[in-house]
Structures are given as C-alpha cells and as structure tokens.
Protein backbone atom coordinates (compact mmCIF):
# COMPACT_ATOMS: atom_id res chain seq x y z
CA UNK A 1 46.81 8.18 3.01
CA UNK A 2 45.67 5.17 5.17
CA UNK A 3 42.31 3.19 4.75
CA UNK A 4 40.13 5.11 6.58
CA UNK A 5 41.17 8.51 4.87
CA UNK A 6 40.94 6.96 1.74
CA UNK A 7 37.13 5.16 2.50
CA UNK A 8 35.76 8.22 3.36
CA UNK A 9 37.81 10.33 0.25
CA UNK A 10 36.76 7.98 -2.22
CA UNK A 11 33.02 7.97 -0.59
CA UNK A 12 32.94 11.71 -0.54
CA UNK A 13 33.91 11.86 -4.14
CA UNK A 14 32.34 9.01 -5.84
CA UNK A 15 28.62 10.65 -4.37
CA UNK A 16 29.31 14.35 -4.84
CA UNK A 17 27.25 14.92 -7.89
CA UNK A 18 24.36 13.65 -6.00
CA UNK A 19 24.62 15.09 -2.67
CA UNK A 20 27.46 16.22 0.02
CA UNK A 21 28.05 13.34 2.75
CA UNK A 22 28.61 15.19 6.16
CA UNK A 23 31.48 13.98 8.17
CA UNK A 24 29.29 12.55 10.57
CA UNK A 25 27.85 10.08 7.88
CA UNK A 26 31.17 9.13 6.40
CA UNK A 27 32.28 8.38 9.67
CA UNK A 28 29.04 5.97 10.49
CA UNK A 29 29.83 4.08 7.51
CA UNK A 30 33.40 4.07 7.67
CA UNK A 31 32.63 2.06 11.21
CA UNK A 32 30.26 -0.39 9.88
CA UNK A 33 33.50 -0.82 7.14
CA UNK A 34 35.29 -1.31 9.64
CA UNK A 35 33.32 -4.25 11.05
CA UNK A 36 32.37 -5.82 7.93
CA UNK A 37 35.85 -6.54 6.90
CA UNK A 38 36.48 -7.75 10.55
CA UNK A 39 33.67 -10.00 10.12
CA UNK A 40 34.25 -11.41 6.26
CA UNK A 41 37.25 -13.00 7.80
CA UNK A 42 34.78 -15.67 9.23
CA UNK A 43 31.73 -14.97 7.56
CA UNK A 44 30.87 -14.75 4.32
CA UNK A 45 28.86 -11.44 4.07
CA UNK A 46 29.58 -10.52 1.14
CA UNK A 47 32.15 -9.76 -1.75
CA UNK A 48 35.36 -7.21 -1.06
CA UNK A 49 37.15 -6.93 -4.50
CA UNK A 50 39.54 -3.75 -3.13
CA UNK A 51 38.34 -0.39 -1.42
CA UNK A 52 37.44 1.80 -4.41
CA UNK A 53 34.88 -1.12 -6.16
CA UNK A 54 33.73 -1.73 -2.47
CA UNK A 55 32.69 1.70 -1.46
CA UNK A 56 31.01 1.80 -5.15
CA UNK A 57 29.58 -1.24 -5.48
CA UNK A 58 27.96 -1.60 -1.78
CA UNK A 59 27.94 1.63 -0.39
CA UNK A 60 27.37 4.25 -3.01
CA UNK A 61 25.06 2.25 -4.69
CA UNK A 62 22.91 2.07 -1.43
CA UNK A 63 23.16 5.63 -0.42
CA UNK A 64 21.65 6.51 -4.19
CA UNK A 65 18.59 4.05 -3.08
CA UNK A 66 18.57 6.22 -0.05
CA UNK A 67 18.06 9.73 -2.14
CA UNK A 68 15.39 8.92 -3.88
CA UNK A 69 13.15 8.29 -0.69
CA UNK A 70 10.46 11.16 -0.46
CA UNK A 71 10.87 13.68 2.28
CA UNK A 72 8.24 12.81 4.01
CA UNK A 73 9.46 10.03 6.87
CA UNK A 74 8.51 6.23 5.39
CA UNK A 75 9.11 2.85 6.50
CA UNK A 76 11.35 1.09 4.60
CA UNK A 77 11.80 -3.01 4.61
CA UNK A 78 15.00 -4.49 3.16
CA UNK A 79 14.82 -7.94 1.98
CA UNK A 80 18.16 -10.32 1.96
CA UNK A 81 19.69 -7.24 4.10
CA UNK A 82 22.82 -9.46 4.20
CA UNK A 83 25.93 -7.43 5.31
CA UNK A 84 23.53 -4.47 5.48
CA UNK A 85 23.03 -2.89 1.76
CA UNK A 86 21.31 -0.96 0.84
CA UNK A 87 19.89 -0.77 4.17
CA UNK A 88 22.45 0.38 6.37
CA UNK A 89 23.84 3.28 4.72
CA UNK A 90 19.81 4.30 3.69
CA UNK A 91 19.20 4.17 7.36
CA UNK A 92 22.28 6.41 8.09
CA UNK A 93 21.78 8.97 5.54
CA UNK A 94 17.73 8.74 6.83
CA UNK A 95 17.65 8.92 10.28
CA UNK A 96 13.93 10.01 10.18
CA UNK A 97 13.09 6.58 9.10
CA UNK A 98 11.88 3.72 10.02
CA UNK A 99 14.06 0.54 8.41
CA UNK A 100 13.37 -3.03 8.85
CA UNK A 101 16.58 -5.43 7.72
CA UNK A 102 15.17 -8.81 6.63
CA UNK A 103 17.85 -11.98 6.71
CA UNK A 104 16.97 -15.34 7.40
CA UNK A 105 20.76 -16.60 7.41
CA UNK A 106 21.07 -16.37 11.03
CA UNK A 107 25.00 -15.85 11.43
CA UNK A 108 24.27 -12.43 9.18
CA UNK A 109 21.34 -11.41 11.10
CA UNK A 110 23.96 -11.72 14.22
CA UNK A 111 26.39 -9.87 12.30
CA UNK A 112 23.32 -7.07 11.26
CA UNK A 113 22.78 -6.89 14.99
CA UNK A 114 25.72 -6.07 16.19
CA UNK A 115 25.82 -3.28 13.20
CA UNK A 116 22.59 -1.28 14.01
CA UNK A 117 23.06 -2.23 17.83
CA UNK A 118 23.31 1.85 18.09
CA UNK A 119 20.42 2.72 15.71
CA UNK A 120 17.41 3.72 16.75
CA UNK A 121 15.67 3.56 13.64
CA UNK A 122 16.28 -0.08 12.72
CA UNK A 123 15.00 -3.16 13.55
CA UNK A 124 16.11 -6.69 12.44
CA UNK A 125 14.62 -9.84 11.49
CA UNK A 126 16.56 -12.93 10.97
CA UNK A 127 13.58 -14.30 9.13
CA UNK A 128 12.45 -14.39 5.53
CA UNK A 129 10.85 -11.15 4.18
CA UNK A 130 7.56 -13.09 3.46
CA UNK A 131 7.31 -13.41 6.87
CA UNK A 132 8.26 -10.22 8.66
CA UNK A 133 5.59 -8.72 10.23
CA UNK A 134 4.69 -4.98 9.94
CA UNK A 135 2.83 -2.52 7.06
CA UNK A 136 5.62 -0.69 4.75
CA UNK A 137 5.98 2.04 2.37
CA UNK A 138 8.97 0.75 0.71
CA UNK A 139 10.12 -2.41 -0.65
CA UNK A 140 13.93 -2.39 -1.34
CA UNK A 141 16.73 -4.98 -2.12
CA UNK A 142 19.84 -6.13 -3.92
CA UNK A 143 21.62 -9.15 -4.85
CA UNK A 144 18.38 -10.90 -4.14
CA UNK A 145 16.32 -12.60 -7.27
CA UNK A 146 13.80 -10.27 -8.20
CA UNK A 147 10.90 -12.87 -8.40
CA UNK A 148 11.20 -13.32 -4.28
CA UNK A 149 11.12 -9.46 -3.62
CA UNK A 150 8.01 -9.14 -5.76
CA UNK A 151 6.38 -12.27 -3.77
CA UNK A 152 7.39 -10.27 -0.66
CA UNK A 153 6.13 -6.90 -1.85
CA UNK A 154 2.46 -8.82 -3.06
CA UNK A 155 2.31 -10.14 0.35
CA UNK A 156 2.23 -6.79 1.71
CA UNK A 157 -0.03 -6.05 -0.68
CA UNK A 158 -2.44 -8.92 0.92
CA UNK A 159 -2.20 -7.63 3.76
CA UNK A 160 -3.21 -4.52 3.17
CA UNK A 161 -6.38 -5.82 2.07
CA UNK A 162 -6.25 -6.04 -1.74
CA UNK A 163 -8.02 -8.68 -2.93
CA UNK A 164 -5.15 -10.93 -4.39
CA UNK A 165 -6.41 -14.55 -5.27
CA UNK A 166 -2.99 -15.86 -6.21
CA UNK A 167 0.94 -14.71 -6.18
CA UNK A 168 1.78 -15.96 -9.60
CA UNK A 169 3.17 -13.32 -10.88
CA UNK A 170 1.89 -13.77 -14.67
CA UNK A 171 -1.44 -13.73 -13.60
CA UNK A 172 -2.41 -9.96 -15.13
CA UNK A 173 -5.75 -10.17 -13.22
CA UNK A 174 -3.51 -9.26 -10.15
CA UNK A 175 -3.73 -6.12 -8.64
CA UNK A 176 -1.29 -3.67 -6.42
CA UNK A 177 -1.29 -1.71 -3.37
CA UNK A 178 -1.40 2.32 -4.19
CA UNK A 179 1.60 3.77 -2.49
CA UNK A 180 3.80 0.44 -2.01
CA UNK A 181 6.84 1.58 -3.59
CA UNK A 182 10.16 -0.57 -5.02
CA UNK A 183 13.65 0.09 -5.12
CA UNK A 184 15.64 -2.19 -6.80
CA UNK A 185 19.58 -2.88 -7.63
CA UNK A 186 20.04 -4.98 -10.29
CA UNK A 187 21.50 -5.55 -13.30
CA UNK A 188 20.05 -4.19 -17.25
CA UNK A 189 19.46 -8.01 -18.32
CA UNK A 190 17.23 -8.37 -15.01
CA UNK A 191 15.69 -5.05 -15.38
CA UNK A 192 13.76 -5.56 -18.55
CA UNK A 193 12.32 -9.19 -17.08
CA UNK A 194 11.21 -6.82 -14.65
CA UNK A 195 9.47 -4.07 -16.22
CA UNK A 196 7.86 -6.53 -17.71
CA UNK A 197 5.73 -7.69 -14.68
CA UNK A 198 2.21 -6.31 -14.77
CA UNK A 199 1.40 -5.56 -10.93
CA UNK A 200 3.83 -2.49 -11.16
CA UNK A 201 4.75 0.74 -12.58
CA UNK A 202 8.15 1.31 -13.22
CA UNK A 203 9.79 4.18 -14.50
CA UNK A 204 13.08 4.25 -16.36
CA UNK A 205 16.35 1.92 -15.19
CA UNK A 206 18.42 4.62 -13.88
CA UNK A 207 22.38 4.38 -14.05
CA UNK A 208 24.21 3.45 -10.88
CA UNK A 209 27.24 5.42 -9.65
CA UNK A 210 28.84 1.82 -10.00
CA UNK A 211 28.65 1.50 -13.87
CA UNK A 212 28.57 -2.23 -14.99
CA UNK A 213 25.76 -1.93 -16.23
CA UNK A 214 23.86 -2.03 -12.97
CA UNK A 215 20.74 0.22 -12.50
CA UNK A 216 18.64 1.14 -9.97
CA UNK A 217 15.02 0.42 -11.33
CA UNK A 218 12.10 2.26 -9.19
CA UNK A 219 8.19 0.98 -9.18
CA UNK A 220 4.95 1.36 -7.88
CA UNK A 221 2.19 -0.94 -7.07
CA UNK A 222 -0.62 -0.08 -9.11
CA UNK A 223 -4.13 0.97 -7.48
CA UNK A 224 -6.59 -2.38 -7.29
C-alpha cells in the first residue's frame, strides 16, 4: 500500500466510530498532507513523528473538534492556526461554515494561504487572534497556551458589548458572552487549570481519538 492509500485507510479507520469520512473529504485532506510535508522540509509547521501518529494526532483530533459544532452554520475563529489544525480539516468536514485561521508567524500564514487558496469558506489572518477583526460563535485552538485563547475569546466578549473592566482572568467579577463557545485540545494537566477559570462553563474533558492523555475540553461563556 503506498502513502496516500494508507493516509486515507488509517484516516477512515481511526474516525469510524464517530462518523464515515466520504472519499471526497479524505481526499481534501490527503492534499493538504500532501503539502504540509512538502512544506516542513523548509518550514517548521509543525511536528511529523510517522503517518499513523500524524493522521491521529493532527488530523483526527481536529475533525472530532469539527463534530461537535451544532448544525446550525457558525463562524468559527482558530487561534495559532499554524499548519492548519484544527481548522483545516473542521473547515473541510463543514463546508457550511464560516472559518477564520489566525497566525501571526507570517511564513505559516503564507503556507495557510496557499492551503485554503480553493476554499471558499475560509479566510486568513497572519495577525494575532486579539486582533482579528470580525464577531464569532466559536473560539477554537491547539498547541496554543490556554491563557492567550481565553484573552482572545474575552476580547470578543468586549466587543460584543459586555461590560468587561479588566482581562485578568482571576478577576471572578468578570463576566461572559452567552453563546461564545470554546473548543479546546489540550492536555489533562492543562485541562483542570482550565476548568478552573470562572468566566466559563465547561463540561467534562472528553477523550481524544489520539489517547495520551489529550482531551478535547468544550466551554461556554457565561451570560453577563
């Protein structure tokens, strides 16, 4: 079996008990594979530790952000995109939504470019998530420190105008934004700091496809 059988057998299997990937999808992703290892000859965009941990680690773990989005179409804003997870594959297997890739290393956001350059429901900006302009329903992220993404996800709460005096995040006299929601990839040790935070309610870490003790902890800003 060469590579690209084997990306797209391993893919298949590895998300089965969640949901059937159509050959059209595997193929989408298999292409932005493709590029990615072209371009982590030159670029740093991320780790590639051998095809099956790959297609777990980055690609199954960002299509199981992906299923938990509501049915209803949302806009989604990915902070520290990077080489495109968990954006990229969310925005494949969602192509009713609207997905903003955040990177402010500028040699990735070229790289992000040239990825979506035949979406047509993602945008990119090669600028910090703090500052990326536009209202959002989700909040979603990985391999980035969870303090920044909650700074980024109270900004959009500011601008939504709640009345947030401050950003420090253990101020408890902070309030939310009903209906922001957060996806987040991390690992157990960083999910209970976070659950800790007051400005949010999260449910239970759930279990990534990826094992290593990596979870995929959902929240929701609470009403001001």
């Amino acid at each position: 079996m060469n590579e690209t059988a084997e990306f797209a057998a391993i893919l298949a299997r590895s998300f089965s008990p969640f949901r059937r990937l159509s050959p059209d999808l595997l193929s989408e992703l298999l292409r932005h594979y493709e590029l990615l290892l072209r371009w982590n000859k030159h670029l740093n965009l991320t780790s590639i530790a051998g095809l099956e941990e790959t297609v777990l680690r980055h690609y199954c773990e960002s299509l199981f952000v992906g299923i938990q989005l509501p049915e209803a179409r949302v806009s989604v804003l990915d902070v520290g995109s990077g080489a495109g997870f968990p954006g990229i594959p969310m925005a494949v297997l969602r192509p009713d939504c609207r997905f903003t890739l955040a990177e402010s290393h500028q040699r990735k956001a070229v790289f992000l470019r040239e990825a979506t350059r035949h979406f047509s429901n993602v945008r990119i900006a090669g600028c910090r998530a703090v500052d990326v302009e536009g209202a959002f329903d989700w909040v979603v992220s990985r391999a980035v420190k969870w303090p920044a993404v909650l700074k980024t996800a109270l900004r959009l709460c500011r601008r939504e105008g709640v009345g947030l005096d401050s950003a420090d995040l253990r101020d408890r006299s902070l309030t939310g934004h009903a209906g922001l929601s957060l996806g987040l990839l991390l690992g157990l040790d960083d999910a209970a700091d976070v659950v800790r935070q007051p400005l949010f309610d999260w449910r239970q870490p759930i279990p990534l496809p990826s094992g290593h003790r990596r979870v995929l902890l959902l929240g929701q800003a609470r009403p001001a």
